[in-house]
Protein backbone atom coordinates (compact mmCIF):
# COMPACT_ATOMS: atom_id res chain seq x y z
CA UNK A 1 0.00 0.00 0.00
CA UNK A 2 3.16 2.00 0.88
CA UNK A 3 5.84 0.45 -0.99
CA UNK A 4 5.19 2.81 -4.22
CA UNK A 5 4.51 5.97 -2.83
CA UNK A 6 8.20 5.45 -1.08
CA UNK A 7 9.53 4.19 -4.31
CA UNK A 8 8.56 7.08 -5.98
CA UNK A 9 9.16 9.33 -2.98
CA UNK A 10 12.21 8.02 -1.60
CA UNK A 11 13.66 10.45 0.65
CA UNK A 12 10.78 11.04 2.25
CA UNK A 13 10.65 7.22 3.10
CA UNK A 14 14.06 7.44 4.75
CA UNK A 15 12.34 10.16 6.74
CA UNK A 16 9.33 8.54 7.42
CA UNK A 17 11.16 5.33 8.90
CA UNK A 18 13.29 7.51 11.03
CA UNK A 19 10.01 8.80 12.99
CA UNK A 20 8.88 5.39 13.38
CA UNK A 21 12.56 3.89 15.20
CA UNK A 22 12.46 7.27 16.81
CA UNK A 23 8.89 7.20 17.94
CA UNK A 24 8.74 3.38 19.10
CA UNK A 25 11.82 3.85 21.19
CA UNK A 26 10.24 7.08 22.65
CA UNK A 27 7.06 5.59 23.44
CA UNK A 28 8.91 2.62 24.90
CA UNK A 29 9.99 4.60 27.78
CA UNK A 30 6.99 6.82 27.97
CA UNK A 31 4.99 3.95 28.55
CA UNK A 32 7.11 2.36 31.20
CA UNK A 33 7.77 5.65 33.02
CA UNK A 34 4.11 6.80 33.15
CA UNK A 35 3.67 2.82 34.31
CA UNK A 36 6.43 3.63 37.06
CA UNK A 37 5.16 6.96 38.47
CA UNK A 38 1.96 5.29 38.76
CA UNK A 39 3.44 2.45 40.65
CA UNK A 40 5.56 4.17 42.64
CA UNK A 41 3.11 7.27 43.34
CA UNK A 42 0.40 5.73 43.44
CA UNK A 43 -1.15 9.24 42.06
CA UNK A 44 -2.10 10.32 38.71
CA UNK A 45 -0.72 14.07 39.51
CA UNK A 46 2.67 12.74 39.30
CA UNK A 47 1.89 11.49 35.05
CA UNK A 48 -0.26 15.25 35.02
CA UNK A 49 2.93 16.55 35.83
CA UNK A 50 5.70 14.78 33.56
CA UNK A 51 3.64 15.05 30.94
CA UNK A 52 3.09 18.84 31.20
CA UNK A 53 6.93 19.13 31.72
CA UNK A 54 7.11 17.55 28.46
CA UNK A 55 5.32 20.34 26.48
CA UNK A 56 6.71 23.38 28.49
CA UNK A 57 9.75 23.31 26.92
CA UNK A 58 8.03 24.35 23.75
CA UNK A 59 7.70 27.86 24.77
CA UNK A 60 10.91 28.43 24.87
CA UNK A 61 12.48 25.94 22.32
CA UNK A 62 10.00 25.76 19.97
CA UNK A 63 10.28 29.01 18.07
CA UNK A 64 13.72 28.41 18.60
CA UNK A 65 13.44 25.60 16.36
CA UNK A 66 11.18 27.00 13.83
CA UNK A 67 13.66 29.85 13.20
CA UNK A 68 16.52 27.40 12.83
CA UNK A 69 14.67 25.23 10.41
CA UNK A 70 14.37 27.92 8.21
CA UNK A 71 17.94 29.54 8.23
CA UNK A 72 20.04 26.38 8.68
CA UNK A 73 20.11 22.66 7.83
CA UNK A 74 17.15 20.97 8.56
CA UNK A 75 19.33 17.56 8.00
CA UNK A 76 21.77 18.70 10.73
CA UNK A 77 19.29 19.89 13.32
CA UNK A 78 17.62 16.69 13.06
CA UNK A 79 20.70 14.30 13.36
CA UNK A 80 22.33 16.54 15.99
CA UNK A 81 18.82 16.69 18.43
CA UNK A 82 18.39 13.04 18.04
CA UNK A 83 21.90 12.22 19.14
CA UNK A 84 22.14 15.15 22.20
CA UNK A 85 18.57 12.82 23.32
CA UNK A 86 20.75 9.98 23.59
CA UNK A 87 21.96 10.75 26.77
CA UNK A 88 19.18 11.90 28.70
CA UNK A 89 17.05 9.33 27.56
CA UNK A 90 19.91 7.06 29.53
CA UNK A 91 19.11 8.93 32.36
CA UNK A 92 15.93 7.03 33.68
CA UNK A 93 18.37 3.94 34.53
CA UNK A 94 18.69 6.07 37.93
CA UNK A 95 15.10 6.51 38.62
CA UNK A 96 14.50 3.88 42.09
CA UNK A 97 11.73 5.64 43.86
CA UNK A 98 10.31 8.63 45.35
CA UNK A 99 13.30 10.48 45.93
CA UNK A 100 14.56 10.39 42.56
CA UNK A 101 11.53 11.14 40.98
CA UNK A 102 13.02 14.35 40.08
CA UNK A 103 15.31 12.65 37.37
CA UNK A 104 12.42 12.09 35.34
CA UNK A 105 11.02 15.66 35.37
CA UNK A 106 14.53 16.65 34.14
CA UNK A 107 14.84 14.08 31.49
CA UNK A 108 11.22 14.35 30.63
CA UNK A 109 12.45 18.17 30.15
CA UNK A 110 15.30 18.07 28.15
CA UNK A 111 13.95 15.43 25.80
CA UNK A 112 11.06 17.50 25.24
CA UNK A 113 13.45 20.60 24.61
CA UNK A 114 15.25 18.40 21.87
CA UNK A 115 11.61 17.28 20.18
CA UNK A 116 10.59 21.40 20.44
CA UNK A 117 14.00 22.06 18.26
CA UNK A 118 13.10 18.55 15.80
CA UNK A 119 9.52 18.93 15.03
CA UNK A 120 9.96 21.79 13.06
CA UNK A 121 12.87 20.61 11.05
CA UNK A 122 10.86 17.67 10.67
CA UNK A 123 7.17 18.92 9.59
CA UNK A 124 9.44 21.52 6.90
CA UNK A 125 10.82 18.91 5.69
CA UNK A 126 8.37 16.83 4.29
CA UNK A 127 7.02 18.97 1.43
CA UNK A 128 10.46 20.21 0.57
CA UNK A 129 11.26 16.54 0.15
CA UNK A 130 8.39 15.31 -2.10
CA UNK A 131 8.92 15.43 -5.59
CA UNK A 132 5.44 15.58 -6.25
CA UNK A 133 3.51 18.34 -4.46
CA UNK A 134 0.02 16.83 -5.23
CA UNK A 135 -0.09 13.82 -2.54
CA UNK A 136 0.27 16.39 0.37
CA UNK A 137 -3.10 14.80 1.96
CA UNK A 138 -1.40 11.06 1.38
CA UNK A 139 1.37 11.91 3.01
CA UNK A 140 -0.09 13.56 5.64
CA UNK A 141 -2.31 10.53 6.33
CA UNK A 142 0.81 8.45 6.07
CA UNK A 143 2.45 10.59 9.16
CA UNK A 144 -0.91 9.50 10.93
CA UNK A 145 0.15 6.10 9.75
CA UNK A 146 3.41 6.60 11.23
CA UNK A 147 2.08 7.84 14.69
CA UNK A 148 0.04 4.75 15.10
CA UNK A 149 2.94 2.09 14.21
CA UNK A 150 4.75 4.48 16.85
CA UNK A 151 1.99 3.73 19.65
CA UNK A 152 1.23 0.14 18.38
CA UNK A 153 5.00 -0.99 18.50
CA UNK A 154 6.16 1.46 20.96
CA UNK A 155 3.12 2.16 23.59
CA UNK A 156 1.35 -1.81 23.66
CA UNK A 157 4.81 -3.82 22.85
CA UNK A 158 6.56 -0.91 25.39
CA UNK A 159 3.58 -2.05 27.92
CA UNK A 160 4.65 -5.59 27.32
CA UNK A 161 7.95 -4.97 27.60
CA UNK A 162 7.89 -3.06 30.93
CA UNK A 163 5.63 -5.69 32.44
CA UNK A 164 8.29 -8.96 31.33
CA UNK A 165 11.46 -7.09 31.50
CA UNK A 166 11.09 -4.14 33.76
CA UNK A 167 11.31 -0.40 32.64
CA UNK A 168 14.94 0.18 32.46
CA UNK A 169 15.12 -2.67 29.67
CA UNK A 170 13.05 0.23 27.85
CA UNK A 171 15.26 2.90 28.76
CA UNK A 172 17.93 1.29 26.76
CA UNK A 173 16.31 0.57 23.94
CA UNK A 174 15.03 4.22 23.42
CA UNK A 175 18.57 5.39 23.46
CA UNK A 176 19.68 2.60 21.11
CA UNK A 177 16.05 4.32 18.64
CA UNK A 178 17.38 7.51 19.10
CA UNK A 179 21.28 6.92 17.24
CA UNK A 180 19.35 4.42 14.73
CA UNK A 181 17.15 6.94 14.03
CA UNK A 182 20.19 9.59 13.60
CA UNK A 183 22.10 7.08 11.41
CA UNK A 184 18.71 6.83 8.78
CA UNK A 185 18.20 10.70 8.83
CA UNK A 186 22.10 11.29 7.71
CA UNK A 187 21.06 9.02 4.35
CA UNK A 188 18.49 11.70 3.35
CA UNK A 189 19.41 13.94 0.50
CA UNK A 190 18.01 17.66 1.25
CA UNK A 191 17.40 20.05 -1.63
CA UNK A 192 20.34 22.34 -2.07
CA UNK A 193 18.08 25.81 -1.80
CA UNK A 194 18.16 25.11 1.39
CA UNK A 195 21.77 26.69 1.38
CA UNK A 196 20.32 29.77 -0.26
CA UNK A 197 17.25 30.06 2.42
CA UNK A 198 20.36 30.52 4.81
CA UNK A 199 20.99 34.40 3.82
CA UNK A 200 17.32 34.92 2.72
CA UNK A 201 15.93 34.78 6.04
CA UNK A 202 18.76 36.50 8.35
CA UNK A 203 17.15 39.53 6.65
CA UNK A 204 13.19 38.48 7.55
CA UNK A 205 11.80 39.97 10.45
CA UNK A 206 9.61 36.39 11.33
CA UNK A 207 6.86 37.03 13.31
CA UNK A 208 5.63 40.31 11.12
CA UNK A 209 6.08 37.49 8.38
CA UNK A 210 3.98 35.12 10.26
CA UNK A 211 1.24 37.46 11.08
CA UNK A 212 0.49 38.57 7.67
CA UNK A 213 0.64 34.78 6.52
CA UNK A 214 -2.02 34.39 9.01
CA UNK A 215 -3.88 36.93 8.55
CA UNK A 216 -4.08 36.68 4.99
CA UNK A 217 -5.77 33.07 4.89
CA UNK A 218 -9.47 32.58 6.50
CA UNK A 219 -8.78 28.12 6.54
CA UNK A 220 -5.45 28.87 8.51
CA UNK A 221 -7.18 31.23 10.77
CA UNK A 222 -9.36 28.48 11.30
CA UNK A 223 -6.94 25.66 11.75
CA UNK A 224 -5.10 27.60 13.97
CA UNK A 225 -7.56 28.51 16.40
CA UNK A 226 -9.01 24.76 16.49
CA UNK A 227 -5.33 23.74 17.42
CA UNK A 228 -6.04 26.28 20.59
CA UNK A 229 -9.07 25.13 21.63
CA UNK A 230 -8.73 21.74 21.29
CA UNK A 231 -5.27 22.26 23.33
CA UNK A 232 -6.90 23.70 25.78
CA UNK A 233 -8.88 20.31 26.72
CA UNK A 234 -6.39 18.00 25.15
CA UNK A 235 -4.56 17.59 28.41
CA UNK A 236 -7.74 15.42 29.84
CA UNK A 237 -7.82 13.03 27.47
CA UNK A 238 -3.94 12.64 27.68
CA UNK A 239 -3.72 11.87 31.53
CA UNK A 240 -7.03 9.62 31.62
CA UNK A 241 -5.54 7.24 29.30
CA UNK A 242 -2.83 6.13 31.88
CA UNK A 243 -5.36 6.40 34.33
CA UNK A 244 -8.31 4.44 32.97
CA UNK A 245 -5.64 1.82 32.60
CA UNK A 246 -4.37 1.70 36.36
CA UNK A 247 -6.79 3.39 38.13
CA UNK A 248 -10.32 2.47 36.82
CA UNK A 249 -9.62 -0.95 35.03
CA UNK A 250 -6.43 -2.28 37.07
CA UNK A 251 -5.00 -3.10 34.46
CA UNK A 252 -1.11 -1.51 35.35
CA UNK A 253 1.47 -0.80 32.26
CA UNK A 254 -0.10 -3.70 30.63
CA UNK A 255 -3.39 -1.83 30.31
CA UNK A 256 -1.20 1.36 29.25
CA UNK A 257 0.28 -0.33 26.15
CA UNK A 258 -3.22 -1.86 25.14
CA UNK A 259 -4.89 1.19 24.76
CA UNK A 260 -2.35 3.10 23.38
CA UNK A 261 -1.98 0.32 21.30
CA UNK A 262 -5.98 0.76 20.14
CA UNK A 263 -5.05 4.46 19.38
CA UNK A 264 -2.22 3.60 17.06
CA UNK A 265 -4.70 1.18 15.45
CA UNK A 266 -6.88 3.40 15.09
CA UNK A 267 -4.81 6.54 13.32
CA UNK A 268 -2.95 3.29 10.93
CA UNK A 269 -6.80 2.76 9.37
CA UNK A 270 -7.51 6.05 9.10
CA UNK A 271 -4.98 6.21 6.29
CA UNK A 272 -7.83 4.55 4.30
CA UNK A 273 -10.43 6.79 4.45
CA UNK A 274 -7.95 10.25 4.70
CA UNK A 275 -6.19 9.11 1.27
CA UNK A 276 -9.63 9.27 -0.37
CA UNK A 277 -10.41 12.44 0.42
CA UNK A 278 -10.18 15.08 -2.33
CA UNK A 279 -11.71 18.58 -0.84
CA UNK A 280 -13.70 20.20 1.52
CA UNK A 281 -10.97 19.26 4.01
CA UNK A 282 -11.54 22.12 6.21
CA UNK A 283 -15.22 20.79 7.00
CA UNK A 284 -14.37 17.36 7.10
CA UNK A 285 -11.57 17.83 9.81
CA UNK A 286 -14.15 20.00 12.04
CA UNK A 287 -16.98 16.92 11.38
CA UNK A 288 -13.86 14.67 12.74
CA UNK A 289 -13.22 16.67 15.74
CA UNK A 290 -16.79 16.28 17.04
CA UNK A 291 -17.10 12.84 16.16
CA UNK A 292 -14.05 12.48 18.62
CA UNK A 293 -15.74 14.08 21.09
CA UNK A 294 -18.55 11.62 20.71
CA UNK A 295 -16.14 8.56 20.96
CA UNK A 296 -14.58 9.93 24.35
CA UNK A 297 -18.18 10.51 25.58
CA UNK A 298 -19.00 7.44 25.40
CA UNK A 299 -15.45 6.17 26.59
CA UNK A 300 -16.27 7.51 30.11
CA UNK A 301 -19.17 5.56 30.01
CA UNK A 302 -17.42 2.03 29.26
CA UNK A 303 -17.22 -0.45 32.02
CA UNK A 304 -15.47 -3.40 29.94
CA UNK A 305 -12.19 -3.53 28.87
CA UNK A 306 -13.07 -4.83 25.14
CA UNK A 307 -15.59 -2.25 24.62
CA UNK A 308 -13.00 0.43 26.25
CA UNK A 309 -10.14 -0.45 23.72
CA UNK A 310 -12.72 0.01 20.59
CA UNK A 311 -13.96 2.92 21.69
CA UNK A 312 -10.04 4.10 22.21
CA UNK A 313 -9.74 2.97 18.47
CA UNK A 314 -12.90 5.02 17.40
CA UNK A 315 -11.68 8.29 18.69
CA UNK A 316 -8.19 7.75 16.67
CA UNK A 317 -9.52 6.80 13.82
CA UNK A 318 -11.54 10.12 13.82
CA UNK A 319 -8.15 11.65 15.19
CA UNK A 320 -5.86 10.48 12.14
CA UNK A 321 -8.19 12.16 9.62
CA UNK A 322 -8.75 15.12 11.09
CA UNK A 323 -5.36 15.91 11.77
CA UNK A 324 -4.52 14.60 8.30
CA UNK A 325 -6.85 17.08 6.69
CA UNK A 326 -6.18 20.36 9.19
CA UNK A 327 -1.67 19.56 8.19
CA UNK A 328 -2.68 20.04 4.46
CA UNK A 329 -4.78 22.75 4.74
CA UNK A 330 -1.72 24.35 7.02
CA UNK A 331 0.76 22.84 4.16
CA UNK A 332 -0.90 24.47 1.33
CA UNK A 333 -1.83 28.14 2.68
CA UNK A 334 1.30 28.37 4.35
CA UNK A 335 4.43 29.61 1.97
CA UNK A 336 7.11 26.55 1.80
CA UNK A 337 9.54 29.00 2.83
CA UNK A 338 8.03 29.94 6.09
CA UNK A 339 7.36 26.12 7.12
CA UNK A 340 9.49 25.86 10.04
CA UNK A 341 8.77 28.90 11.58
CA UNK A 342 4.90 28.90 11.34
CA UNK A 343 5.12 25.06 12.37
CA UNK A 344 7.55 26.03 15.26
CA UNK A 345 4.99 28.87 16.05
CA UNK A 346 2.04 26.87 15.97
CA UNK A 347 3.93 24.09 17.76
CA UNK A 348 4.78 25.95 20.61
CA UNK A 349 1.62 27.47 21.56
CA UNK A 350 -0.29 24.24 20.94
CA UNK A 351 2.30 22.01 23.24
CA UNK A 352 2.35 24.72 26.02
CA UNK A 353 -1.48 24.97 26.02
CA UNK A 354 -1.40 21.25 26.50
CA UNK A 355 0.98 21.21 29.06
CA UNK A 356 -0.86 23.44 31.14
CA UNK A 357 -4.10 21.53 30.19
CA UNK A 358 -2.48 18.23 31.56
CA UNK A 359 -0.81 19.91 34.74
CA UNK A 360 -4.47 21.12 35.92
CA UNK A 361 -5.63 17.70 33.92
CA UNK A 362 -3.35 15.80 36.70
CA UNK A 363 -4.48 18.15 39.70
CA UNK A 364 -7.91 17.18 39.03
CA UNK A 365 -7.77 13.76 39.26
CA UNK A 366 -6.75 14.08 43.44
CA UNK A 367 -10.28 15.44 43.46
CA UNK A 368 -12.84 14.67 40.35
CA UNK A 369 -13.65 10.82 39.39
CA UNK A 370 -11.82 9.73 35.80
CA UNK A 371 -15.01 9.46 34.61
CA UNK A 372 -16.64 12.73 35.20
CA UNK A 373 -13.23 13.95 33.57
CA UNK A 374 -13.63 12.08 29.97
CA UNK A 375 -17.29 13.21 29.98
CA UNK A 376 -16.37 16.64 30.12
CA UNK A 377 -13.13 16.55 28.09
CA UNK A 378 -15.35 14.67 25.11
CA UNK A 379 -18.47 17.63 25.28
CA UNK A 380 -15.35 20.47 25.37
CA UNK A 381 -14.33 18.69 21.85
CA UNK A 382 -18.13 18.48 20.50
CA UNK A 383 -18.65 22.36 21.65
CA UNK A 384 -15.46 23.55 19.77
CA UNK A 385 -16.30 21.50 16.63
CA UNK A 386 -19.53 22.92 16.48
CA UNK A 387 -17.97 26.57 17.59
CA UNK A 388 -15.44 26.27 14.69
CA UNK A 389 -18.04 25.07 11.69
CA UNK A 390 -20.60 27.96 13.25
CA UNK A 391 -17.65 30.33 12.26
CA UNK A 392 -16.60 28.29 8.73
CA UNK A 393 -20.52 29.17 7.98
CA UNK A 394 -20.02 32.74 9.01
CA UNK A 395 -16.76 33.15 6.87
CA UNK A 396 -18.36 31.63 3.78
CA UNK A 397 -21.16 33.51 4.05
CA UNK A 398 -19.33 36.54 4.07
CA UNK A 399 -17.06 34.98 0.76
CA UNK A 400 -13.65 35.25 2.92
CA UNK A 401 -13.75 31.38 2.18
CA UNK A 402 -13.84 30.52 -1.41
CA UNK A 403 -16.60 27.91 -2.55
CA UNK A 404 -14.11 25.77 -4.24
CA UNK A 405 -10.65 26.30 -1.98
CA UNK A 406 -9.81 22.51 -1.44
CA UNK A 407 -10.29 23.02 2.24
C-alpha cells in the first residue's frame, strides 16, 4: 500500500522510517515511566505533571526551532537533536523511587526541549522533500500512519515490555532508537536551496512574516484557532488514558500499552479513508473533531475492557483524519519558505497549552472521578467542533472562504 509511494518518494521514506525507530523507542519509555510513576506514586498528579513538563519546553524551544529550520540545515538539526537525546534518555536507569523522581522531570524536560527544536525541522521537511507536491493529503495521512505504528510498537509492545522485563530494559532501547534513528536521517538527500534560504531569512523579520501569513488566509485562521481550543482540553484526554488503565480498570502498564496500542490502530486505518479524500478538508476535519468528542463521551461511560479499547480505536480513527486534513490545509496556505517557523509557532503554543491543560488535567484527578473527567473533556471537543463550523458558515457567508478552496 506504501511500498510505491516510497519508491517514488524516496527520501521522504528514509524520513518517514526515522520517525517510526524514533517514535517506538520514545514511546517505549513513555509507557514504562508513566507505568512507574503510577506504581511508585500511586497518584495520577505525578503522570499530570511529567507530561506537562514535556510540552513546556516548547515555549521556549520551539520558536527556537522554527527559526533554525528555516535559516540552517534541517538535516543537521535533526541528526544533531536526536543524538544530544541519547543521553538523557539514559538517564531514567537512575530513577528507584520517590526520591529520585526528580530525574524524570529533568529528562522528561530536556527530551522534550530536543523534540521542540526537531519537530519543526521535521514537519518543513516533508514537502520540501516530495517530488510531487500533489499527494500532500497522502502523506499527511501516512504521518498519521506513522504515529500509530509508533503507539502500536512502541506504547502496547513498550507495555509488554515493561511488564516482562522491567522499565529500564526500555530505557535502553530508546537510546539505542534515538542513534538508529540519527544514522537513517544522515542518508536523506536535502534540496540544495536550502543553502540559499540561509541568507534569505537572516534579513526576515519572522513574526511580522507570520502574522500577515495568518492573517491573509481565513482556513489557517481556522486551523489555527481549532489547534487552541482543542489544546486547551487536550490535556484530559492525555492523563485519563494512563489512568483508565491503572486506576479504573487495574489493568497496570499492561493496560497502558493496550490502549495506546488501540489508538495507534486506530490513526494506521484512518490512512484509508484520509487518502480518499479530495476537498472540503476544512469541513471534514471540524466533522472529525466532534465525532471524537462523541467517541470519548461514550469512553467515560465504558465499564469493559473490550468495549473500552474500541472505543479508544474510534476516537483515533476520527483523530488520524482530522489531523490529516487540518496539516494540508496548514501545508498548502502556508508559503514553503516559512514552514518551520509557522510550524515552530504553531507548535509551541499548541504544546504549552497542552501542558498546562495536563498539569491542571493531573491536579484534578486528586479530586474529580476519571469518569466525570472524559465526559467533560469529550463535550469540550463536541462544543469547539460545532464553535469552529458555526464560524466556517459565518466566513463563507461573508465569501472570505472561497466555494471551491480545497479546504
Amino acid at each position: 500500500m506504501w511500498g510505491a509511494l516510497f519508491r517514488q518518494e524516496n527520501q521522504y521514506g528514509k524520513l518517514f522510517y526515522a520517525g517510526v525507530v524514533n517514535g517506538i523507542g520514545d514511546r517505549f519509555s513513555s509507557v514504562a515511566v508513566y507505568a512507574m510513576l503510577l506504581q511508585i506514586t500511586g497518584s495520577g498528579f505525578a503522570v499530570g505533571v511529567t507530561l506537562a513538563i514535556r510540552l513546556f519546553p516548547f515555549l521556549f524551544f520551539g520558536p527556537i526551532g522554527g527559526i533554525l529550520a528555516d535559516r540552517y540545515s534541517k538535516k543537521n538539526i535533526l541528526i544533531i537533536t536526536d543524538l544530544s537525546r541519547i543521553i538523557f534518555a539514559l538517564l531514567l536507569l537512575f530513577v528507584n523511587g520517590k526520591e529520585d523522581i526528580w530525574i524524570v522531570y529533568l529528562v522528561s524536560f530536556f527530551l522534550a526541549a530536543g523534540e521542540a527544536i526537531y519537530s519543526p525541522a521535521r514537519k518543513s521537511s516533508i514537502p520540501r522533500l516530495l517530488k510531487d507536491k500533489g499527494i500532500l493529503l497522502k502523506v499527511n495521512s501516512l504521518e498519521q500512519v506513522m504515529v500509530g505504528i509508533v503507539l502500536i510498537g512502541g506504547a502496547f509492545s513498550g507495555g509488554i515490555v515493561s511488564f516482562f522485563f522491567g522499565p529500564q530494559f526500555t530505557f535502553w532501547l530508546n537510546g539505542f532508537s534515538f542513534l538508529a534513528a540519527a544514522f537513517i536521517i544522515s542518508t536523506i538527500t536535502f534540496p540544495s536551496e536550502e543553502k540559499v534560504m540561509k541568507s534569505v531569512h537572516r534579513e526576515k523579520l519572522p513574526l511580522s512574516t507570520v502574522k500577515k501569513i495568518i492573517l491573509a488566509s481565513a482556513p489557517l485562521q481556522l486551523v489555527l484557532l481549532g489547534q487552541i481550543f482543542v489544546a486547551l482540553v487536550a490535556g484530559i484526554d492525555n492523563v485519563l488514558i494512563s489512568v483508565y488503565a491503572v486506576n479504573v480498570f487495574n489493568l497496570g502498564g499492561f493496560g497502558v500499552g493496550a490502549f495506546y496500542g488501540a489508538l495507534g490502530i486506530g490513526l494506521m486505518v484512518s490512512f484509508s479513508a484520509a487518502n480518499r479524500l479530495k476537498k472540503n478538508l476544512l469541513v471534514i476535519g471540524i466533522a472529525c473533531l466532534m465525532l471524537e468528542g462523541v467517541f470519548l463521551v461514550l469512553q467515560s461511560q465504558i465499564y469493559f475492557v473490550i468495549t473500552a479499547f474500541f472505543i479508544f480505536t474510534g476516537a483515533a480513527f476520527m483523530s488520524g483524519i482530522g489531523n490529516a486534513c487540518f496539516d494540508t490545509v496548514l501545508m498548502e496556505e502556508i508559503p514553503e519558505d516559512h514552514h518551520g517557523m509557522v510550524f515552530g509557532l504553531t507548535e509551541t503554543i499548541s504544546n504549552t497549552l497542552i501542558g498546562v491543560s495536563m498539569f491542571f488535567a493531573g491536579l484534578a484527578t486528586e479530586f474529580i472521578q476519571p469518569r466525570t473527567m472524559g465526559l467533560a473533556g469529550g463535550l469540550s471537543y463536541i462544543f469547539i467542533g460545532i464553535f469552529l463550523l458555526i464560524a466556517f458558515c459565518l466566513l463563507k457567508s461573508k465569501s472570505s472562504v472561497p466555494e471551491n478552496v480545497n479546504q
